[in-house]
PDB file of N, CA and C in Angstrom:
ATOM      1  N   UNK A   1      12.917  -8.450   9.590  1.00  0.00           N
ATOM      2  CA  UNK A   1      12.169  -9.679   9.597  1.00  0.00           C
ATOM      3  C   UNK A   1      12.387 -10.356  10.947  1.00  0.00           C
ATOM      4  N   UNK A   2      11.572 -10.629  11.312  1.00  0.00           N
ATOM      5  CA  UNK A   2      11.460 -11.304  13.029  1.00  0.00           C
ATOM      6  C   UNK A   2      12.005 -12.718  12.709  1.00  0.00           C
ATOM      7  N   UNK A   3      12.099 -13.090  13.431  1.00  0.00           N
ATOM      8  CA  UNK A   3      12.516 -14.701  13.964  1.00  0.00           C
ATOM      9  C   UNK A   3      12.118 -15.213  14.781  1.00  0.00           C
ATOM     10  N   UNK A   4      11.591 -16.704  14.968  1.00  0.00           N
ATOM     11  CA  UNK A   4      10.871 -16.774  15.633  1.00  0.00           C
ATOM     12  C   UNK A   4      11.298 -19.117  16.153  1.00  0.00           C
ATOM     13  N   UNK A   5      11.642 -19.624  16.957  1.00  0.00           N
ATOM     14  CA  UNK A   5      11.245 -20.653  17.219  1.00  0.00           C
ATOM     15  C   UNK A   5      10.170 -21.493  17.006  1.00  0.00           C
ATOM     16  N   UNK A   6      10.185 -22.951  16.513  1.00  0.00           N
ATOM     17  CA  UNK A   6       8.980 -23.417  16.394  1.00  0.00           C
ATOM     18  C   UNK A   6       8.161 -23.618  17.660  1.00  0.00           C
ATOM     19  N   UNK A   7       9.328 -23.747  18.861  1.00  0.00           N
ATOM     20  CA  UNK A   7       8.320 -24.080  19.873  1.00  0.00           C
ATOM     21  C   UNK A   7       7.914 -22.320  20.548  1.00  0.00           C
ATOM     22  N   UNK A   8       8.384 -21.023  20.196  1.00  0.00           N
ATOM     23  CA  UNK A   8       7.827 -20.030  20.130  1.00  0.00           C
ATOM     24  C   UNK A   8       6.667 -19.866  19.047  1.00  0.00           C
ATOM     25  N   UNK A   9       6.737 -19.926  17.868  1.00  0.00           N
ATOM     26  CA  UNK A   9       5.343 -20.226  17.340  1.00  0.00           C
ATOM     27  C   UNK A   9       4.001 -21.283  17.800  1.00  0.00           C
ATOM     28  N   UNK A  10       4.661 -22.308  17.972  1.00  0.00           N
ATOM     29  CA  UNK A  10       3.939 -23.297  18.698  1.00  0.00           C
ATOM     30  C   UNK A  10       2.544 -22.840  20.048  1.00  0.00           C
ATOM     31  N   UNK A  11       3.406 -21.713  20.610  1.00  0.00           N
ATOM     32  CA  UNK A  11       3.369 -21.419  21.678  1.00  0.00           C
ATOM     33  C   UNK A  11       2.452 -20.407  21.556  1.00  0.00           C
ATOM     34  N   UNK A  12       2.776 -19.354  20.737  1.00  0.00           N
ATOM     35  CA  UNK A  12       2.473 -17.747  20.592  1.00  0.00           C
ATOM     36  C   UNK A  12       2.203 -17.636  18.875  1.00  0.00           C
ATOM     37  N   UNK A  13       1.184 -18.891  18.166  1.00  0.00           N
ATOM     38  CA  UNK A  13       1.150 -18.158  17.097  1.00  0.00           C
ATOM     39  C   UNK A  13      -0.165 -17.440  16.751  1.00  0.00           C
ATOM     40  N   UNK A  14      -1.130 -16.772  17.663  1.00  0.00           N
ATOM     41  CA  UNK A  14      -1.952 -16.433  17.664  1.00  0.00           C
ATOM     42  C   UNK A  14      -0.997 -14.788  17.279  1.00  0.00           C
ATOM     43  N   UNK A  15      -0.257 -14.793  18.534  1.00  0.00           N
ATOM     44  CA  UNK A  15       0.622 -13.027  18.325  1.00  0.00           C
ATOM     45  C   UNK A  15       0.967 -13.263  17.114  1.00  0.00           C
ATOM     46  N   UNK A  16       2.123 -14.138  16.839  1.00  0.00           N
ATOM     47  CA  UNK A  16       2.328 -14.348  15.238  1.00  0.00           C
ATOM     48  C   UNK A  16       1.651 -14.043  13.895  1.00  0.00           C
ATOM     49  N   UNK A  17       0.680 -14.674  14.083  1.00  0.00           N
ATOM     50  CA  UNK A  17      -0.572 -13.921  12.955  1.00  0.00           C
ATOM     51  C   UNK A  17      -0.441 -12.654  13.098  1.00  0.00           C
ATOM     52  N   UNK A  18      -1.208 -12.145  14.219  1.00  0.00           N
ATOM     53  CA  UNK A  18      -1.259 -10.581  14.032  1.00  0.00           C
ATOM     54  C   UNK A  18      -0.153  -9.854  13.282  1.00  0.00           C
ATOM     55  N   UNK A  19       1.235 -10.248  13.482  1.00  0.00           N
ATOM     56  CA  UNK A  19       2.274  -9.123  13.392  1.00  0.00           C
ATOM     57  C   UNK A  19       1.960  -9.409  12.015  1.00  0.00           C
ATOM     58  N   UNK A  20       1.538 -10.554  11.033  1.00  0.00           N
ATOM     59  CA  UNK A  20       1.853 -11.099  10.035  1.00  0.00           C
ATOM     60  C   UNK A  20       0.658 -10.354   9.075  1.00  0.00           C
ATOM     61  N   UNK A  21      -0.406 -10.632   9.918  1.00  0.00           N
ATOM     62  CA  UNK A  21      -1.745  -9.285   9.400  1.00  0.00           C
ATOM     63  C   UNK A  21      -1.425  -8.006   9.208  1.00  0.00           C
ATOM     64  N   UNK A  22      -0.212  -7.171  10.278  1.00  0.00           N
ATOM     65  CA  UNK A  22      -0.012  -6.031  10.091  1.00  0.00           C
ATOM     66  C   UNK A  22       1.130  -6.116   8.857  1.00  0.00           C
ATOM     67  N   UNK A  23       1.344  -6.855   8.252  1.00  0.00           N
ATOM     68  CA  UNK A  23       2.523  -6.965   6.892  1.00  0.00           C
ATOM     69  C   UNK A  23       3.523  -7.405   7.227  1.00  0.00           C
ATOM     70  N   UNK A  24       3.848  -8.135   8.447  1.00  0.00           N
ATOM     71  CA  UNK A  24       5.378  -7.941   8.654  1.00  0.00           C
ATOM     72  C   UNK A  24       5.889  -9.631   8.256  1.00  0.00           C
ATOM     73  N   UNK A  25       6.685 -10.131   8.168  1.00  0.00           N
ATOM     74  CA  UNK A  25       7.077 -11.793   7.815  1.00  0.00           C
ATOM     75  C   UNK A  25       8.148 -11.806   8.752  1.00  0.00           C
ATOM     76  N   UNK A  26       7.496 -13.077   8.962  1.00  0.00           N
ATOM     77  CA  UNK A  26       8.226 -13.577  10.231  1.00  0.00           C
ATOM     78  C   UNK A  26       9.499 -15.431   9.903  1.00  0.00           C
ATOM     79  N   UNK A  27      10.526 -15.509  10.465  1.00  0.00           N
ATOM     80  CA  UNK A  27      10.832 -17.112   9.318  1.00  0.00           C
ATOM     81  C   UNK A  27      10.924 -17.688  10.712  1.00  0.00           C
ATOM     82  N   UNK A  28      10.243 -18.878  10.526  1.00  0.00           N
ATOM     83  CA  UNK A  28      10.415 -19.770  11.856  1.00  0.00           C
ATOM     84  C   UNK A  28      11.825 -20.660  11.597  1.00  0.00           C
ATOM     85  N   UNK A  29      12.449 -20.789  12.430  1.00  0.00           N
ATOM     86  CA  UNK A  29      13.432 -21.883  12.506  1.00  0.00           C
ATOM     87  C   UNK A  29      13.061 -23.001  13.748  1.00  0.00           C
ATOM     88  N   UNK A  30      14.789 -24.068  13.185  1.00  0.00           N
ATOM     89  CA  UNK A  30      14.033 -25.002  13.800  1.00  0.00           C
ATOM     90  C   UNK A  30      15.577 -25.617  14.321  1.00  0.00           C
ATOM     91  N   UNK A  31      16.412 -25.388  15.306  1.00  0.00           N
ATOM     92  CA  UNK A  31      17.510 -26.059  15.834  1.00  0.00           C
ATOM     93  C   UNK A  31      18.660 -24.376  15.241  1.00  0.00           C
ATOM     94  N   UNK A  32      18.152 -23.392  14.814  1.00  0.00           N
ATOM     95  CA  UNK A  32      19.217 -22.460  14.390  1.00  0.00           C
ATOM     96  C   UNK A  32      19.152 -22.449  12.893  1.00  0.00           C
ATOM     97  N   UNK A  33      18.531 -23.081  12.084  1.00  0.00           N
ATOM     98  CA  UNK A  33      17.621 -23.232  11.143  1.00  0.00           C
ATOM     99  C   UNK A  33      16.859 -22.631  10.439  1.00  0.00           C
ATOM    100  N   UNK A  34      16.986 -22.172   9.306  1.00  0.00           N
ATOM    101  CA  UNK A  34      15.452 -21.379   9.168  1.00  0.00           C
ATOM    102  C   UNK A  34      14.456 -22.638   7.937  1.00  0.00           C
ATOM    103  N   UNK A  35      13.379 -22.735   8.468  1.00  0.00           N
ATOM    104  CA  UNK A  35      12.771 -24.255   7.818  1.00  0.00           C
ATOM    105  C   UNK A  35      11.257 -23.551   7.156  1.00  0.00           C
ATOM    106  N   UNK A  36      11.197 -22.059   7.465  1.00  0.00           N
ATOM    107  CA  UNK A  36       9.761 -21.906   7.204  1.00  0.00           C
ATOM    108  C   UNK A  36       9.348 -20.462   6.670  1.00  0.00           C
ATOM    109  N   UNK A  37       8.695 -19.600   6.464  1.00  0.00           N
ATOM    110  CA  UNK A  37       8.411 -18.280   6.565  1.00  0.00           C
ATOM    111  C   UNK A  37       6.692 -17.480   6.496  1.00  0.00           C
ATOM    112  N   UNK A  38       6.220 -17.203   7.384  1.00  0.00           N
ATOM    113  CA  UNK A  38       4.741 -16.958   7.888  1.00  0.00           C
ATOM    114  C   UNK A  38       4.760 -15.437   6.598  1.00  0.00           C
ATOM    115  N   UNK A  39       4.059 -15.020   5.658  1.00  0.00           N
ATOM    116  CA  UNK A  39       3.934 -13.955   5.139  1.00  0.00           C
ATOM    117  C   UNK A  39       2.898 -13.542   4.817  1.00  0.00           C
ATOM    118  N   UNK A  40       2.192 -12.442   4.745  1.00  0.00           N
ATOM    119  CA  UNK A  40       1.010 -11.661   4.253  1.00  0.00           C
ATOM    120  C   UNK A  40       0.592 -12.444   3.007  1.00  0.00           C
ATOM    121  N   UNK A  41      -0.617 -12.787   3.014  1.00  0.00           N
ATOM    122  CA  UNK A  41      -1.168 -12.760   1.718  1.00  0.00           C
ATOM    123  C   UNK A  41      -1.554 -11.935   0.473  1.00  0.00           C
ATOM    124  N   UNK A  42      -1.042 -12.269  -0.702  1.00  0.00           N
ATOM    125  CA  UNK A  42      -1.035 -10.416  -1.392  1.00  0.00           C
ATOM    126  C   UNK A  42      -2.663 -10.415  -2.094  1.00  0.00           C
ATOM    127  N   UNK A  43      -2.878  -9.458  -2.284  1.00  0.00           N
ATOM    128  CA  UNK A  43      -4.213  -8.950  -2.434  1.00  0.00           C
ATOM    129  C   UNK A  43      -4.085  -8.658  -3.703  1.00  0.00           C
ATOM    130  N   UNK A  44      -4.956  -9.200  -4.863  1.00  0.00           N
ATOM    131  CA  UNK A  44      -4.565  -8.802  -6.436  1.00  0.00           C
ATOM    132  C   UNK A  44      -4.647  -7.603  -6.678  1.00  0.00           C
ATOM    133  N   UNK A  45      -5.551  -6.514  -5.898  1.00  0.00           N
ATOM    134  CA  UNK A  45      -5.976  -5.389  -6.291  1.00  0.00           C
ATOM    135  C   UNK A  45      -4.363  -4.814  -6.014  1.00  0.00           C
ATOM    136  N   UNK A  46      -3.742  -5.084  -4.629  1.00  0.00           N
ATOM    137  CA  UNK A  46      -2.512  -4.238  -4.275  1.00  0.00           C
ATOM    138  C   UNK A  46      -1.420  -5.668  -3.650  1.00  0.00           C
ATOM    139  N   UNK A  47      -0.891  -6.163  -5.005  1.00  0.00           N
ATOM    140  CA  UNK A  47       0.084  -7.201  -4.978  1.00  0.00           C
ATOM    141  C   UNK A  47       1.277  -6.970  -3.911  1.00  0.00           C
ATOM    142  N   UNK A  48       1.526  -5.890  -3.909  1.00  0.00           N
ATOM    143  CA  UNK A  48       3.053  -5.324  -3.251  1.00  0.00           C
ATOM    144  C   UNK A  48       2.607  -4.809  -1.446  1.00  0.00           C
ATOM    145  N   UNK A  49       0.865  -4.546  -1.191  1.00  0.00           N
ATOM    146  CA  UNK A  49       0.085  -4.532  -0.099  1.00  0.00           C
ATOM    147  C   UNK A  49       1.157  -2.970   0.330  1.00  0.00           C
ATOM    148  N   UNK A  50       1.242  -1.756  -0.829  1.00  0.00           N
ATOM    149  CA  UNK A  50       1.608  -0.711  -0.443  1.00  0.00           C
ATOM    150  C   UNK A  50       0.537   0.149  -0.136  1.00  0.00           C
ATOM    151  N   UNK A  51      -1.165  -0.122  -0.307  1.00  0.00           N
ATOM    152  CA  UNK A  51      -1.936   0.390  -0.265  1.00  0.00           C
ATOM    153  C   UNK A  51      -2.706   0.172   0.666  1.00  0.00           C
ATOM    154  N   UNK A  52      -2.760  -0.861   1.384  1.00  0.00           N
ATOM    155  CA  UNK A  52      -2.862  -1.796   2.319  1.00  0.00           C
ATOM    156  C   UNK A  52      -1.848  -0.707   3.876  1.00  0.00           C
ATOM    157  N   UNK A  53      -0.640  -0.964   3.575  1.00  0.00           N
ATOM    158  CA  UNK A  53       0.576   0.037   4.597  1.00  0.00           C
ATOM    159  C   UNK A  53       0.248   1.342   4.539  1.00  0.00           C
ATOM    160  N   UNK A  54      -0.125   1.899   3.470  1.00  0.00           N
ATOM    161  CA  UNK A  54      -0.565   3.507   3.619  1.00  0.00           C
ATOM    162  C   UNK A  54      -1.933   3.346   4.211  1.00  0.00           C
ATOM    163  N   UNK A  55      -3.386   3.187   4.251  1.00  0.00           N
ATOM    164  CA  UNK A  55      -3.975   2.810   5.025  1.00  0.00           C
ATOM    165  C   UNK A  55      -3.711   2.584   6.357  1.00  0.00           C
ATOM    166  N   UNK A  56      -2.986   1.371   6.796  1.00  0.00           N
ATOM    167  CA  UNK A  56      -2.698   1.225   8.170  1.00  0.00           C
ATOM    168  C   UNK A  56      -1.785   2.612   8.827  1.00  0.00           C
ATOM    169  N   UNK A  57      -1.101   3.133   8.112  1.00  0.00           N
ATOM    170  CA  UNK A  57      -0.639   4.399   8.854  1.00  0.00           C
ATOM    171  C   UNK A  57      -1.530   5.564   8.734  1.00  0.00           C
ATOM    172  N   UNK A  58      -2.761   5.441   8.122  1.00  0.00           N
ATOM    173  CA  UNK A  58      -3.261   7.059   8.414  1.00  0.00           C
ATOM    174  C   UNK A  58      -2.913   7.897   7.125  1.00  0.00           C
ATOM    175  N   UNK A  59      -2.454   7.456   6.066  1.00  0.00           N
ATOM    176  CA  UNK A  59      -2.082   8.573   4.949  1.00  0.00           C
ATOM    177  C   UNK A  59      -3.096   8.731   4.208  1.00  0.00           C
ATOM    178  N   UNK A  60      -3.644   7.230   3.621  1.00  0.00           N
ATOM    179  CA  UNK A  60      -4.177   7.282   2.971  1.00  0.00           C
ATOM    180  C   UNK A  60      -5.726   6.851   3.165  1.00  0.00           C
ATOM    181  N   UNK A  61      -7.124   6.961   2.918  1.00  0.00           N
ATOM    182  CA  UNK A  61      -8.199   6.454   3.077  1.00  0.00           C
ATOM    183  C   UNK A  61      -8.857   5.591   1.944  1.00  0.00           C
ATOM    184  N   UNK A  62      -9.013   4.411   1.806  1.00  0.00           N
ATOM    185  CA  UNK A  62      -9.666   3.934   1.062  1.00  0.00           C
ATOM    186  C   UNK A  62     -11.154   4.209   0.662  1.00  0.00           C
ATOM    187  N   UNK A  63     -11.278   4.218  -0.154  1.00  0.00           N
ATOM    188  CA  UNK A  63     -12.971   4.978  -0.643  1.00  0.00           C
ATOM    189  C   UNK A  63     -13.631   3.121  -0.699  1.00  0.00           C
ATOM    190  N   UNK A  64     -14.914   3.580  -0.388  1.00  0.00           N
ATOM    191  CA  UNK A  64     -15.974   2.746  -0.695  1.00  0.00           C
ATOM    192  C   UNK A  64     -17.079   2.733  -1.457  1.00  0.00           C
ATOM    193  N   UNK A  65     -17.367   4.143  -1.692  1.00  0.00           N
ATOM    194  CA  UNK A  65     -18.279   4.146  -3.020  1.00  0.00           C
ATOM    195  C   UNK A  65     -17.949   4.114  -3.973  1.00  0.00           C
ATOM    196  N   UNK A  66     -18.864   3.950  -4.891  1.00  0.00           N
ATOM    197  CA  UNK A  66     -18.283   3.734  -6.881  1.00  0.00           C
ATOM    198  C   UNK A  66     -17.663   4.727  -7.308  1.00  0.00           C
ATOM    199  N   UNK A  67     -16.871   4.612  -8.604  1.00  0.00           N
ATOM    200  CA  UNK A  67     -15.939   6.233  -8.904  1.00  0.00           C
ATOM    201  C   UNK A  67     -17.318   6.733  -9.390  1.00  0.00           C
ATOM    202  N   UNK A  68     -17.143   7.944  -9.717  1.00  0.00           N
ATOM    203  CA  UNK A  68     -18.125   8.992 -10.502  1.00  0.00           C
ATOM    204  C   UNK A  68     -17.461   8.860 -12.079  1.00  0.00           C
ATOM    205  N   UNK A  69     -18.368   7.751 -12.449  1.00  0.00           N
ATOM    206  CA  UNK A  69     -18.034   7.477 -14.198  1.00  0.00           C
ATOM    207  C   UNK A  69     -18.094   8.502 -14.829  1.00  0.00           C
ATOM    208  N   UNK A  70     -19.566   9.314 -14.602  1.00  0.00           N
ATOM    209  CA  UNK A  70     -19.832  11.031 -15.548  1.00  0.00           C
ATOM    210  C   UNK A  70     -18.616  11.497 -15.515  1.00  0.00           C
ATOM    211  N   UNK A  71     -18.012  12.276 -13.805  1.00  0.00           N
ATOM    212  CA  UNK A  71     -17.296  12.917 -14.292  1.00  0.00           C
ATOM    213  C   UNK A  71     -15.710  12.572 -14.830  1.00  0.00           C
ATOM    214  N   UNK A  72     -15.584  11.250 -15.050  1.00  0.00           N
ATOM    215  CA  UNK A  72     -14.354  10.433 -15.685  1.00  0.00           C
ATOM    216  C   UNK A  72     -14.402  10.559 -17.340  1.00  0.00           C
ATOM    217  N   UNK A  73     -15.694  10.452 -17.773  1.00  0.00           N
ATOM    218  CA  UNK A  73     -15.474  10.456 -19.060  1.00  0.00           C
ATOM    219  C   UNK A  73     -16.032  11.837 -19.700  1.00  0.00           C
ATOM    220  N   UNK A  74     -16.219  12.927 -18.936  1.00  0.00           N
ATOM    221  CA  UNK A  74     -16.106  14.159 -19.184  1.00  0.00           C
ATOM    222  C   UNK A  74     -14.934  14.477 -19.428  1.00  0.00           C
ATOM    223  N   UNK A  75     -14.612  14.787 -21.252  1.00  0.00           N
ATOM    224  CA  UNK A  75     -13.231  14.952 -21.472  1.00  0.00           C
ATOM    225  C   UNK A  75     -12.217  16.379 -20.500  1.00  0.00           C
ATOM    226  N   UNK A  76     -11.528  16.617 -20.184  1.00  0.00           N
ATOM    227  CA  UNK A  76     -10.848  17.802 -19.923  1.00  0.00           C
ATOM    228  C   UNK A  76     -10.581  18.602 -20.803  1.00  0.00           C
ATOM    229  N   UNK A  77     -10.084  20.140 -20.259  1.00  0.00           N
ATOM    230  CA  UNK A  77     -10.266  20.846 -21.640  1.00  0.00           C
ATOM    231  C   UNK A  77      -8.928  20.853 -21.776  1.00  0.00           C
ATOM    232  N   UNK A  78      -9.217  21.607 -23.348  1.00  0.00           N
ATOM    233  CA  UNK A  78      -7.595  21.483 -24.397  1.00  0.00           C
ATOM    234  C   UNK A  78      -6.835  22.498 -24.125  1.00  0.00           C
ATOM    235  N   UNK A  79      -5.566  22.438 -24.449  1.00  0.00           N
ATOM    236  CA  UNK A  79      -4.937  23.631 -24.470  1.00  0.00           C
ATOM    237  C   UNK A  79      -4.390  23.938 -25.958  1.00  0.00           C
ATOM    238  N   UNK A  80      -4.825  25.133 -26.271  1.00  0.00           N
ATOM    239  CA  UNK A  80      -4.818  25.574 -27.602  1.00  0.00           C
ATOM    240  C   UNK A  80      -2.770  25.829 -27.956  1.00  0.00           C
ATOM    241  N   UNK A  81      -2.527  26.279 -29.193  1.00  0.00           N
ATOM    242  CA  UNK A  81      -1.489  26.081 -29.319  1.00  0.00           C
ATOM    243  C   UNK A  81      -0.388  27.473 -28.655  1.00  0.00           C
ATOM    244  N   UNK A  82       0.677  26.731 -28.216  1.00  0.00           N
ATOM    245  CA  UNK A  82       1.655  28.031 -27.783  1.00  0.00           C
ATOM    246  C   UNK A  82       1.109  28.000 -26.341  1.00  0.00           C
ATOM    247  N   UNK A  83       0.293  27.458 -25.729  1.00  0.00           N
ATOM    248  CA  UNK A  83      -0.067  27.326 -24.132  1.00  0.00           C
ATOM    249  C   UNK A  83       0.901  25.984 -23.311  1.00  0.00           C
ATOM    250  N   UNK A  84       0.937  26.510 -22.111  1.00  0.00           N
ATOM    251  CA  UNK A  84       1.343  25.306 -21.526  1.00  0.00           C
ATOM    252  C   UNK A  84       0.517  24.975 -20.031  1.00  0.00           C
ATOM    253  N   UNK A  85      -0.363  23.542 -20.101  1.00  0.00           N
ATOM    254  CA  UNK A  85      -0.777  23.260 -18.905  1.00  0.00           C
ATOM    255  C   UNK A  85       0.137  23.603 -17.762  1.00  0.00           C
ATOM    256  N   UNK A  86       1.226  23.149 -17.904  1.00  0.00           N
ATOM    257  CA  UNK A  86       1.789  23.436 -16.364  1.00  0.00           C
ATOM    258  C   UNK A  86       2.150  24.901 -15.942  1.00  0.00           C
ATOM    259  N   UNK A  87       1.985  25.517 -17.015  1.00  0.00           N
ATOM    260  CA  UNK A  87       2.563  27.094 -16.811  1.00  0.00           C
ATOM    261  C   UNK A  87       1.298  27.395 -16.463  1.00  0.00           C
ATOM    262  N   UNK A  88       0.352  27.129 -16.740  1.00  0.00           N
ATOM    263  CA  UNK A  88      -1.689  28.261 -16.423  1.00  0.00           C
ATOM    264  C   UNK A  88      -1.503  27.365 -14.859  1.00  0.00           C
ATOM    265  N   UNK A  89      -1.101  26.151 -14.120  1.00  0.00           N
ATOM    266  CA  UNK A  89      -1.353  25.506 -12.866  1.00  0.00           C
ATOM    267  C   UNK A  89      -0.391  26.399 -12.022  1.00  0.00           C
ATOM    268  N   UNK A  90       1.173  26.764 -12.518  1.00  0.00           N
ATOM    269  CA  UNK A  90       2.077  27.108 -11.862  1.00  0.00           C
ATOM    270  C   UNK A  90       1.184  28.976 -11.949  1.00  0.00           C
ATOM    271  N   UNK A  91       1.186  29.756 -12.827  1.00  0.00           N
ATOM    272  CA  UNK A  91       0.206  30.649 -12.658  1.00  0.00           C
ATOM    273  C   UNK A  91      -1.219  31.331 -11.892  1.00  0.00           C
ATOM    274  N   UNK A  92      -1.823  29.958 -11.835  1.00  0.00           N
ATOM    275  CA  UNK A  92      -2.960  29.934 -11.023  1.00  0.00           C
ATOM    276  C   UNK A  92      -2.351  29.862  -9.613  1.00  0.00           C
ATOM    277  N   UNK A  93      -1.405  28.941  -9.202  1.00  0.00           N
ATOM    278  CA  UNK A  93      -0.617  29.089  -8.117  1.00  0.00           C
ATOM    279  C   UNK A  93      -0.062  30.165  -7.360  1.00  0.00           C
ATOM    280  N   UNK A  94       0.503  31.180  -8.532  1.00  0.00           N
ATOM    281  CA  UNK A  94       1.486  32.352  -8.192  1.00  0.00           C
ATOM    282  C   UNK A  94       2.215  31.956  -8.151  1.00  0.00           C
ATOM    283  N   UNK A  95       3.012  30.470  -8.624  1.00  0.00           N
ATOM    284  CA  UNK A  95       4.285  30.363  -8.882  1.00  0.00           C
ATOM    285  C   UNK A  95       4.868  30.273  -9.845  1.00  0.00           C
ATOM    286  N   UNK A  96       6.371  30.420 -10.356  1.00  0.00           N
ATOM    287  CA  UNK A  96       6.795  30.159 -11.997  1.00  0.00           C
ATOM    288  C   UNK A  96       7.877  29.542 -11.620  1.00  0.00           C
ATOM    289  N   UNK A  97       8.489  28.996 -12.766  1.00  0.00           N
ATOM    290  CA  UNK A  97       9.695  28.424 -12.784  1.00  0.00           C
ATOM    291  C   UNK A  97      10.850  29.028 -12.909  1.00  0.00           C
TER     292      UNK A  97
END
């Protein structure tokens, strides 16, 4: 967490924002003080803004079109008895346990 002077904020809180846009919190003090704290606003969709940080690094891409409802409520198929999903995935793989 940065630190920062009021008469350095005062001064430079245009930079301030930014670092504060990229997620980071910053606490202003005031004589050696800490009197304040600049923080991200959380986003209801991603409260904790971990989706938000994966984004900004490149991991992850946020989608913009609608999900594909059809194929969501197209049930998946069953596995009959004495089968195991993860054994036909680890199989299809060529791997076993």
């Amino acid at each position: 967490m940065k630190m920062a002077t009021i008469t350095q904020a005062k001064n430079g809180l245009s930079a301030l924002i930014d670092r504060v846009k990229a997620g980071e919190s910053i606490v202003i003090s005031d004589r050696g003080r800490a009197v304040a704290r600049l923080e991200p606003v959380l986003d209801r969709a991603d409260p904790d803004g971990r989706l938000a940080r994966l984004e900004r690094s490149g991991i992850v891409r946020v989608g913009t079109a609608a999900p594909p409802v059809d194929l969501i409520r197209v049930p998946g198929p069953s596995v009959g008895p004495g089968f195991s999903g993860v054994q036909a995935v680890l199989d299809e793989r060529g791997e076993s346990w």
